[in-house]
PDB file of N, CA and C in Angstrom:
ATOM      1  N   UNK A   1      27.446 -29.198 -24.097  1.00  0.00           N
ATOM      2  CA  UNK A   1      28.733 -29.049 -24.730  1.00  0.00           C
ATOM      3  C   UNK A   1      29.628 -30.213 -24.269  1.00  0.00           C
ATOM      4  N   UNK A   2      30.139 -30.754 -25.056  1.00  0.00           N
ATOM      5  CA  UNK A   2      31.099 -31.967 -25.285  1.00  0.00           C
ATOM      6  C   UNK A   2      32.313 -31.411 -23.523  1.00  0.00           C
ATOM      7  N   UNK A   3      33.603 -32.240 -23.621  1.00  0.00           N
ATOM      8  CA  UNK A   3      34.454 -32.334 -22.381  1.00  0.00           C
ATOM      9  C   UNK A   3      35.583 -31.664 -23.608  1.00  0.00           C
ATOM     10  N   UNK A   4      35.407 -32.162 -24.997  1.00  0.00           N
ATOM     11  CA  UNK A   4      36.346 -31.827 -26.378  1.00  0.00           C
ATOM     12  C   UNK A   4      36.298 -30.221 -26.283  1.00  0.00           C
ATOM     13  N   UNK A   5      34.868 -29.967 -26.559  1.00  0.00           N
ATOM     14  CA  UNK A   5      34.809 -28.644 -27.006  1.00  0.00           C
ATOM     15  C   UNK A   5      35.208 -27.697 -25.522  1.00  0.00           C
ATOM     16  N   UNK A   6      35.316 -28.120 -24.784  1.00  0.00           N
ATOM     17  CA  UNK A   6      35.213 -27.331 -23.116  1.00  0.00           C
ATOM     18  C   UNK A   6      36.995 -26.726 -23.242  1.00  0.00           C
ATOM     19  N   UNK A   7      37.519 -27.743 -24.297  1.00  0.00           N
ATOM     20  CA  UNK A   7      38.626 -27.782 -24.123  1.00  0.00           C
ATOM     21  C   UNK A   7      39.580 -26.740 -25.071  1.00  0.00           C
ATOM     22  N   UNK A   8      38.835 -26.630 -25.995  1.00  0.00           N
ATOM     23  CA  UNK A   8      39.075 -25.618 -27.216  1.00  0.00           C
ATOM     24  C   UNK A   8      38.694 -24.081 -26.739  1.00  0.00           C
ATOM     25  N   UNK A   9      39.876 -23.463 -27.521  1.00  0.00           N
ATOM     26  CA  UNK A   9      39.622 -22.126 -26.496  1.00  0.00           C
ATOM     27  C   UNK A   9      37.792 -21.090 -27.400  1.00  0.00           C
ATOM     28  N   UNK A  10      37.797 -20.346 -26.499  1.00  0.00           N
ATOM     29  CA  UNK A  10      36.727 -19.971 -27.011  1.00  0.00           C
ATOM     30  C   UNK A  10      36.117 -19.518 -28.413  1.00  0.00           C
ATOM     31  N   UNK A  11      37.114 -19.121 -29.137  1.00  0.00           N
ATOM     32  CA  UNK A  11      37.395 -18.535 -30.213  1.00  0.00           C
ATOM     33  C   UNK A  11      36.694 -19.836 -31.791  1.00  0.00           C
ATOM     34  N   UNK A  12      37.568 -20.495 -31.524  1.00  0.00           N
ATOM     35  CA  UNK A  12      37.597 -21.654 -31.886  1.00  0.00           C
ATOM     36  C   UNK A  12      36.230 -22.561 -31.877  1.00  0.00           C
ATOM     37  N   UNK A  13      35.318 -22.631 -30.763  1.00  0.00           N
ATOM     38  CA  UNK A  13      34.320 -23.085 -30.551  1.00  0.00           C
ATOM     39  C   UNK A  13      33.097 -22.328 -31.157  1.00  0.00           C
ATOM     40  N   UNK A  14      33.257 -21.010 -31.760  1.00  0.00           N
ATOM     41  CA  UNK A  14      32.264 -20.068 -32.286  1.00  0.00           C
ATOM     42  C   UNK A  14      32.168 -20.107 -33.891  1.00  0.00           C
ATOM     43  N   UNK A  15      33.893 -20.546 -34.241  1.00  0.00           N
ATOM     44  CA  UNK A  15      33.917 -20.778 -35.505  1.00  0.00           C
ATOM     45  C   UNK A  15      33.609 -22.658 -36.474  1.00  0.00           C
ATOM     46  N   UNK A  16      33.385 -23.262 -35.276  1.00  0.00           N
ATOM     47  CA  UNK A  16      33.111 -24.499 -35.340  1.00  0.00           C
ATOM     48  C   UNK A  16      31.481 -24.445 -35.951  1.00  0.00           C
ATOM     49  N   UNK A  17      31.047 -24.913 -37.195  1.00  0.00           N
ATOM     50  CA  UNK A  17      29.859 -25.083 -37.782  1.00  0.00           C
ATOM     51  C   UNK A  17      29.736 -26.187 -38.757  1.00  0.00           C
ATOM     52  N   UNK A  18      28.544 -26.634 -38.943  1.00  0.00           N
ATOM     53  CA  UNK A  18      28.428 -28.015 -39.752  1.00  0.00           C
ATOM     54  C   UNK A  18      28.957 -27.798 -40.727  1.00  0.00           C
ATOM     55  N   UNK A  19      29.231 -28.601 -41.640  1.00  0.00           N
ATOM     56  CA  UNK A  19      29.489 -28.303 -43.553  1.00  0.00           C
ATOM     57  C   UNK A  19      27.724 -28.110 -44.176  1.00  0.00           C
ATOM     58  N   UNK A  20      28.100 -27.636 -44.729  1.00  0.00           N
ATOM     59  CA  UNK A  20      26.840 -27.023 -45.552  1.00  0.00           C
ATOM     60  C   UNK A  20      27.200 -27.427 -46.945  1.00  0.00           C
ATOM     61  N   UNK A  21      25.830 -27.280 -48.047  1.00  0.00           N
ATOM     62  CA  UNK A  21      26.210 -28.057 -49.366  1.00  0.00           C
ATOM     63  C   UNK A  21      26.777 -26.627 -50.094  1.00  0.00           C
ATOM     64  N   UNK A  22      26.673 -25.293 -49.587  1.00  0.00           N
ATOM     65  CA  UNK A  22      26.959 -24.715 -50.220  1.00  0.00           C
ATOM     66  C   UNK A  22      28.220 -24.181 -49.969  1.00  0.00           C
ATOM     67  N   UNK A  23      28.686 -25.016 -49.216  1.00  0.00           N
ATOM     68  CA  UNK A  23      30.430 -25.242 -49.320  1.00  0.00           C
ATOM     69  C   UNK A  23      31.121 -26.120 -50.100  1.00  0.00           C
ATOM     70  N   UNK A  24      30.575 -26.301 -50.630  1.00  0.00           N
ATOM     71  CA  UNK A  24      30.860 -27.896 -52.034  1.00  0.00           C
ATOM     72  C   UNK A  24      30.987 -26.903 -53.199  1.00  0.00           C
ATOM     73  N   UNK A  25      32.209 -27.032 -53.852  1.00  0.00           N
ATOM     74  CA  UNK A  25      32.380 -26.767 -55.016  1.00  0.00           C
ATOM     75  C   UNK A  25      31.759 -27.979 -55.637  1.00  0.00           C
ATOM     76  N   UNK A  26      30.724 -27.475 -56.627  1.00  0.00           N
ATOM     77  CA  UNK A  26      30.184 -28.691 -57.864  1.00  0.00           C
ATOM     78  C   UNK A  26      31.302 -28.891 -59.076  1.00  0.00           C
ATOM     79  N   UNK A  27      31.065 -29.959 -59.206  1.00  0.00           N
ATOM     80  CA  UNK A  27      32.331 -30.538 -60.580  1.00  0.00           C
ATOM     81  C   UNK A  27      30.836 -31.460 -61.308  1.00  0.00           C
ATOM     82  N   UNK A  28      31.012 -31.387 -62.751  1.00  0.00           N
ATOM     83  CA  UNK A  28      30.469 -32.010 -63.622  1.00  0.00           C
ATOM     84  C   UNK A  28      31.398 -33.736 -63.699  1.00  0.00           C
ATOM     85  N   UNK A  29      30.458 -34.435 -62.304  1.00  0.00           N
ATOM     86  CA  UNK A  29      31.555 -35.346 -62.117  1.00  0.00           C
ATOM     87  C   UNK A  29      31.358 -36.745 -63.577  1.00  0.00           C
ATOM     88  N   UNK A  30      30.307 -36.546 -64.455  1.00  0.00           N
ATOM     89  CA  UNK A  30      29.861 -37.322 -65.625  1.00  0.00           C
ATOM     90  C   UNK A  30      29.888 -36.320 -66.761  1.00  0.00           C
ATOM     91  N   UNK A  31      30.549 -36.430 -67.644  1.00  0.00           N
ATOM     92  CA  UNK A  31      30.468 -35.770 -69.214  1.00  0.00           C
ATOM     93  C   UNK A  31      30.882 -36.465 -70.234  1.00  0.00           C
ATOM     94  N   UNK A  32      30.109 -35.984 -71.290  1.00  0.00           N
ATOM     95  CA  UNK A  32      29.922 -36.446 -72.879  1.00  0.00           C
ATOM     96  C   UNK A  32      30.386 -35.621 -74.325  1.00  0.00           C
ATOM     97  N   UNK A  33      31.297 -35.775 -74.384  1.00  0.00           N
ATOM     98  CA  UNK A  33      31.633 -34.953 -75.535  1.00  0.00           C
ATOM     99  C   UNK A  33      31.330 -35.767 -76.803  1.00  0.00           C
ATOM    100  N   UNK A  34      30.534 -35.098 -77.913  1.00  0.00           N
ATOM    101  CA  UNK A  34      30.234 -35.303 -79.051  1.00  0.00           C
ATOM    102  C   UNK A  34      31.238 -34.654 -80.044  1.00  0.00           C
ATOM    103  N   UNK A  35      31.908 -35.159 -81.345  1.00  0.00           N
ATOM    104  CA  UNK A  35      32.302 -34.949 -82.322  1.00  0.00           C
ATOM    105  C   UNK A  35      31.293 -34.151 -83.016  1.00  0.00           C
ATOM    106  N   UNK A  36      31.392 -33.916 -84.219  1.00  0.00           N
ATOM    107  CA  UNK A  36      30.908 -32.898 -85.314  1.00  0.00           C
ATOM    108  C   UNK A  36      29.720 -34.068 -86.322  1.00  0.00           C
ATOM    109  N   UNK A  37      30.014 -35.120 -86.469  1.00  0.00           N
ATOM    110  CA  UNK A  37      29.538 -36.152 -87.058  1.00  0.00           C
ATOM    111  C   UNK A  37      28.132 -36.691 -86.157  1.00  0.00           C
ATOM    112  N   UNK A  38      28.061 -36.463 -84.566  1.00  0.00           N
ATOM    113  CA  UNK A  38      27.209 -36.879 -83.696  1.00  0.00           C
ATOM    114  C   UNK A  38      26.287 -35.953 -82.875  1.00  0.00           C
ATOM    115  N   UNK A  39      26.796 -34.481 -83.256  1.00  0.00           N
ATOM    116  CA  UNK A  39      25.588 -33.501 -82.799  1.00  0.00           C
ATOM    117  C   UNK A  39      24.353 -33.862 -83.031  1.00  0.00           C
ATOM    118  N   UNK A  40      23.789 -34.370 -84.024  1.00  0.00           N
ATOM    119  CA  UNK A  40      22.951 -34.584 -84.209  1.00  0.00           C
ATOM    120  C   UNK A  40      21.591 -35.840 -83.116  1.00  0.00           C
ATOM    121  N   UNK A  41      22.686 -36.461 -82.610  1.00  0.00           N
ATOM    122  CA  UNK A  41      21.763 -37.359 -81.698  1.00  0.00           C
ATOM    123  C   UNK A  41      21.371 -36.433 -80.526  1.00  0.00           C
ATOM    124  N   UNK A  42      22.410 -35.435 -79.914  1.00  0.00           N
ATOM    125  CA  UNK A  42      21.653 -34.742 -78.903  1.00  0.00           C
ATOM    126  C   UNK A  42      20.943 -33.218 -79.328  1.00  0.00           C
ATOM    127  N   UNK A  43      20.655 -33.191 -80.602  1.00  0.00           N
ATOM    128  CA  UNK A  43      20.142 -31.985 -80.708  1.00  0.00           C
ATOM    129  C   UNK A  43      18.726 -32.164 -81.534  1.00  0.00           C
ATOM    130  N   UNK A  44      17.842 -31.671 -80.410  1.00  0.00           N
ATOM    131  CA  UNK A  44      16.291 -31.993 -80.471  1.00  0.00           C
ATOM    132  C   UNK A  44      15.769 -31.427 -82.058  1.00  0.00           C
ATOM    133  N   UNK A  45      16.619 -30.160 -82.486  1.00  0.00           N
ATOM    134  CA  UNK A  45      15.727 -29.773 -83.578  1.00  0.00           C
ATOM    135  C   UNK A  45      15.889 -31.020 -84.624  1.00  0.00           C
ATOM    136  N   UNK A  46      17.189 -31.566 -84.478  1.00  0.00           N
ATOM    137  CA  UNK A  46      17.450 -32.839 -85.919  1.00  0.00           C
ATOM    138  C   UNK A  46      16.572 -33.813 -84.796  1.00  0.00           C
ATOM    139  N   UNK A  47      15.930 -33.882 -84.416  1.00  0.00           N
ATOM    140  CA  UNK A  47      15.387 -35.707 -83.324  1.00  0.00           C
ATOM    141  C   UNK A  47      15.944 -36.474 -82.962  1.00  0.00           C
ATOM    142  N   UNK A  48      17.053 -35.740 -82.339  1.00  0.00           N
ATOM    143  CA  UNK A  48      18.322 -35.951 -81.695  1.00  0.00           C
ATOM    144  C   UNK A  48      17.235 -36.622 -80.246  1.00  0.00           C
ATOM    145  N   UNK A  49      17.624 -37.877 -80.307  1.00  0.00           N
ATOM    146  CA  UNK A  49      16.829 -38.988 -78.654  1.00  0.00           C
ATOM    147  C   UNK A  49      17.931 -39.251 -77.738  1.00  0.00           C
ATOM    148  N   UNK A  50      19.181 -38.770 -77.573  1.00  0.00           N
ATOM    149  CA  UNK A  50      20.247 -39.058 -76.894  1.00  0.00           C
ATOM    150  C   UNK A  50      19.951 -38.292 -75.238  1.00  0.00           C
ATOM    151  N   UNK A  51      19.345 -37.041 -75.424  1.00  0.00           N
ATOM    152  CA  UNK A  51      18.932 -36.362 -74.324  1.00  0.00           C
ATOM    153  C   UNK A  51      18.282 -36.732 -73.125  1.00  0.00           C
ATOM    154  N   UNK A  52      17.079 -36.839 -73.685  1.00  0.00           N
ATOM    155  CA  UNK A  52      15.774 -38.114 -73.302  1.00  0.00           C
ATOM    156  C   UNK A  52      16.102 -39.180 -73.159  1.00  0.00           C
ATOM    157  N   UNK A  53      17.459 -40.307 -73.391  1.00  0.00           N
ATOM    158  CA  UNK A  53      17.514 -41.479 -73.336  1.00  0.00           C
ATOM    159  C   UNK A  53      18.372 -41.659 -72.055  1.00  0.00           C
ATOM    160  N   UNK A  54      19.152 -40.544 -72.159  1.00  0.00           N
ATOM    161  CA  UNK A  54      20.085 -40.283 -70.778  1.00  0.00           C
ATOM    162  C   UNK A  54      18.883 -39.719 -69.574  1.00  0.00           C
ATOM    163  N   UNK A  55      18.165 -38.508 -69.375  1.00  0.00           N
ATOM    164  CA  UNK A  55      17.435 -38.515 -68.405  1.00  0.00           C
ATOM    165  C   UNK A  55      16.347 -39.711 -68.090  1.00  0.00           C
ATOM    166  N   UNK A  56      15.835 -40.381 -68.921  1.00  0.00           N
ATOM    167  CA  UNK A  56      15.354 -41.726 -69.031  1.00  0.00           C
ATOM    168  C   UNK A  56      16.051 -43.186 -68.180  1.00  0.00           C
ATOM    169  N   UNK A  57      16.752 -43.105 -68.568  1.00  0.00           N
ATOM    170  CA  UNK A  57      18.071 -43.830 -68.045  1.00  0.00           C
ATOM    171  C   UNK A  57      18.138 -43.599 -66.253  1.00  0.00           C
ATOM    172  N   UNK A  58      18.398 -42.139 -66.093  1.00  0.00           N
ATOM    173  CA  UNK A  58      18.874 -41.487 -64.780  1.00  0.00           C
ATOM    174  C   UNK A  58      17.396 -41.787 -63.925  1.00  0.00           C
ATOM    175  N   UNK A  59      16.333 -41.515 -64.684  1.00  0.00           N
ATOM    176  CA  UNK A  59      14.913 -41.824 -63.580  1.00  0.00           C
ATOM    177  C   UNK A  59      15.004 -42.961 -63.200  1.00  0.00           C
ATOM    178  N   UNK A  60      15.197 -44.099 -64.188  1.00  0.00           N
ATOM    179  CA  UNK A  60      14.933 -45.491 -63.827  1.00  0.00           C
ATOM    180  C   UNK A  60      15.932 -45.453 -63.406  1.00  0.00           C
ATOM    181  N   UNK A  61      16.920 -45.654 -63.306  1.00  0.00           N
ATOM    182  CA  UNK A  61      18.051 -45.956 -62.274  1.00  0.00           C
ATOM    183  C   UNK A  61      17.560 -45.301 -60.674  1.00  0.00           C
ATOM    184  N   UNK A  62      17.349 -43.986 -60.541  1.00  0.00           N
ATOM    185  CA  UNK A  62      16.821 -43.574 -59.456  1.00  0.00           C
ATOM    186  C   UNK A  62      15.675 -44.283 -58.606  1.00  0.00           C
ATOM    187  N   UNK A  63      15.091 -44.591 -59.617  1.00  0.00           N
ATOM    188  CA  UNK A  63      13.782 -45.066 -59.276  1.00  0.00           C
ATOM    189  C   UNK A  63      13.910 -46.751 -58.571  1.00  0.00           C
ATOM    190  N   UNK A  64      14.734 -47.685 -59.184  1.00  0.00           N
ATOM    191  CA  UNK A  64      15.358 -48.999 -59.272  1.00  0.00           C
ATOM    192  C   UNK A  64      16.381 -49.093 -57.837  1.00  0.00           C
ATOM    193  N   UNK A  65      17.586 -48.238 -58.051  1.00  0.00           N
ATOM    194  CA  UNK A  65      18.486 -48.556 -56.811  1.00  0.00           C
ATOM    195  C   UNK A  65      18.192 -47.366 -56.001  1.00  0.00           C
ATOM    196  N   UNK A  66      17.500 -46.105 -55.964  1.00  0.00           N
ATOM    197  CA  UNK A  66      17.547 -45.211 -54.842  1.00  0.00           C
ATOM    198  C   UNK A  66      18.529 -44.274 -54.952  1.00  0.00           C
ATOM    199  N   UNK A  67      19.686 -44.093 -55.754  1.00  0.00           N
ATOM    200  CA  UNK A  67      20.619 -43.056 -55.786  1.00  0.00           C
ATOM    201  C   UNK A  67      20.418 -42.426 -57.241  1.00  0.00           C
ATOM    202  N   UNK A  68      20.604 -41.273 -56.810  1.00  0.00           N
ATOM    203  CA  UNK A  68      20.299 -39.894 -57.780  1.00  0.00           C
ATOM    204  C   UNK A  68      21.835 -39.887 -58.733  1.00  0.00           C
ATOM    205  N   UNK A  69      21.748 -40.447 -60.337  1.00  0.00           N
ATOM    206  CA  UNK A  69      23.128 -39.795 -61.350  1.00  0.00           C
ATOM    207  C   UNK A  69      23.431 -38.769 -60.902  1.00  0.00           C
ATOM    208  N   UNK A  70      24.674 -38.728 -60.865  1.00  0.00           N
ATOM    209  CA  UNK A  70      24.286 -36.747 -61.416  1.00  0.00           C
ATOM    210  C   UNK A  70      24.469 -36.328 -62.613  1.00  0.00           C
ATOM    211  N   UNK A  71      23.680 -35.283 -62.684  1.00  0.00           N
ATOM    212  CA  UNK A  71      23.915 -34.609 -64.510  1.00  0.00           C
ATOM    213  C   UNK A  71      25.002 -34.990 -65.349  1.00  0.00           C
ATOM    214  N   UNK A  72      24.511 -35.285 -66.445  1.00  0.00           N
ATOM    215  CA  UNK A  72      25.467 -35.420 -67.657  1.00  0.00           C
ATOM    216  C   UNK A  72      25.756 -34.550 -68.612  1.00  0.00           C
ATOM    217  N   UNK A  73      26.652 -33.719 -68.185  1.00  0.00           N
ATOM    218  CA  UNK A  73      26.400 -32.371 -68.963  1.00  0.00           C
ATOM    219  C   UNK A  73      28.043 -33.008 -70.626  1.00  0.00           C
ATOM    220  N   UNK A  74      26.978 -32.584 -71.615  1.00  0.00           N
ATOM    221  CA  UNK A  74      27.389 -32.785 -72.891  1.00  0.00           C
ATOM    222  C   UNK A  74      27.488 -31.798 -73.596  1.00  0.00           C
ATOM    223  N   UNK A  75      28.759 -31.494 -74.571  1.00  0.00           N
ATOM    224  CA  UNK A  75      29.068 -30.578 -74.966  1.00  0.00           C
ATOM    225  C   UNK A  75      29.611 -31.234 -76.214  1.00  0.00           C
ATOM    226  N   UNK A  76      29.583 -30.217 -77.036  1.00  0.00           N
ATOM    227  CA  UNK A  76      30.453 -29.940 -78.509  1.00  0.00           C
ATOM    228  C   UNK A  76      31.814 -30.200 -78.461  1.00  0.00           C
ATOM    229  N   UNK A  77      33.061 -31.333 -78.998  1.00  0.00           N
ATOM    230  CA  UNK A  77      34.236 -30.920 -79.224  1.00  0.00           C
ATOM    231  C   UNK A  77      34.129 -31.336 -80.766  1.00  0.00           C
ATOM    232  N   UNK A  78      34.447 -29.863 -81.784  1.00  0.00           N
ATOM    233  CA  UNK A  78      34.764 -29.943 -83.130  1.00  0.00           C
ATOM    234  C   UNK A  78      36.165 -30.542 -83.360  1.00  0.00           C
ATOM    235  N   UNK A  79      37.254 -30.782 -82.390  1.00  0.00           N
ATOM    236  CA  UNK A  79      38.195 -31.147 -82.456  1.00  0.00           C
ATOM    237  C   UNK A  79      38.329 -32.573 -82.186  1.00  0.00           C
ATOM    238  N   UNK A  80      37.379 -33.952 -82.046  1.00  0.00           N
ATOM    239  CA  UNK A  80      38.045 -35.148 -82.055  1.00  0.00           C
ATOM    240  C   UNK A  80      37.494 -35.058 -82.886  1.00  0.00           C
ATOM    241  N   UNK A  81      39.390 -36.053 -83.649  1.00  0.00           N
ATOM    242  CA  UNK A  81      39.310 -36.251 -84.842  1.00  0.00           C
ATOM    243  C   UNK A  81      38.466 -37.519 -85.254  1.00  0.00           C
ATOM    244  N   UNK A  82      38.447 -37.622 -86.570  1.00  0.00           N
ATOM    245  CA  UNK A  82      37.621 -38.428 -87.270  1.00  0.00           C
ATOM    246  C   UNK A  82      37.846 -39.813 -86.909  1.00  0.00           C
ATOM    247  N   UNK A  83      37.743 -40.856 -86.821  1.00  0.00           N
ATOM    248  CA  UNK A  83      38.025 -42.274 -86.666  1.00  0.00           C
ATOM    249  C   UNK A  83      37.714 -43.519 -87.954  1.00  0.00           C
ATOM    250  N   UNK A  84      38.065 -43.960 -88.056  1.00  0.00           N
ATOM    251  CA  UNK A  84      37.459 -45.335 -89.059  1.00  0.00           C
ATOM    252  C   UNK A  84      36.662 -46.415 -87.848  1.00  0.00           C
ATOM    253  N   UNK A  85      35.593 -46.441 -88.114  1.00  0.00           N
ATOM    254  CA  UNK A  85      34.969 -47.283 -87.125  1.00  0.00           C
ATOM    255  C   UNK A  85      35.157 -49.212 -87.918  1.00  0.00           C
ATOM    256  N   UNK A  86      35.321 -49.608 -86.810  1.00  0.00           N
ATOM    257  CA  UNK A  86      36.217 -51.495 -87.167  1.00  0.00           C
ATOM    258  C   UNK A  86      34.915 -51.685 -87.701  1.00  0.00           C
ATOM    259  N   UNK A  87      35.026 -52.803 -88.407  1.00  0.00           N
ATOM    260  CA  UNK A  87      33.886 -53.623 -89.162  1.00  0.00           C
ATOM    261  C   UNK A  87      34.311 -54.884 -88.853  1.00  0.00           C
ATOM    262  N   UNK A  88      33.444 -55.828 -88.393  1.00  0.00           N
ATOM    263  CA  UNK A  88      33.472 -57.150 -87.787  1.00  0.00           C
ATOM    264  C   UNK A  88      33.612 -57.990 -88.984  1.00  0.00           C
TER     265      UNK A  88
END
């Protein structure tokens, strides 16, 4: 035992424990929202390859520099609106 901890009253020294991961609130710290016009790339029944191109992506990157993405969790918003996409 440390000269620190000798010093802390007893109480205190019992409630002292590492962090654990399951003290981590998880946050979806990467996300993808699709419009109504683009469901279709992540949805496998239309051959939607957006899925597969992202876990694809995440291996080789893993695999290349050693650090793990984290999940890209993608969801539905029916609400962005429509856009005119620029033409060069």
């Amino acid at each position: 035992m440390s000269r620190l901890q000798n010093r802390l009253p007893r109480q205190q020294r019992r409630s002292r424990r590492r962090p654990h991961w399951d003290d981590v609130t998880l946050v979806d710290p990467l996300g993808l929202e699709v419009g109504y016009r683009l469901i279709s790339l992540v949805d496998s029944a239309q051959n939607g390859e957006l899925l597969g191109r992202i876990k694809s992506i995440r291996k080789k990157f893993a695999q290349d520099i050693g650090f793990l993405v984290p999940v890209v969790h993608i969801r539905d918003n029916l609400e962005i609106k429509r856009t005119r996409m620029w033409s060069g």
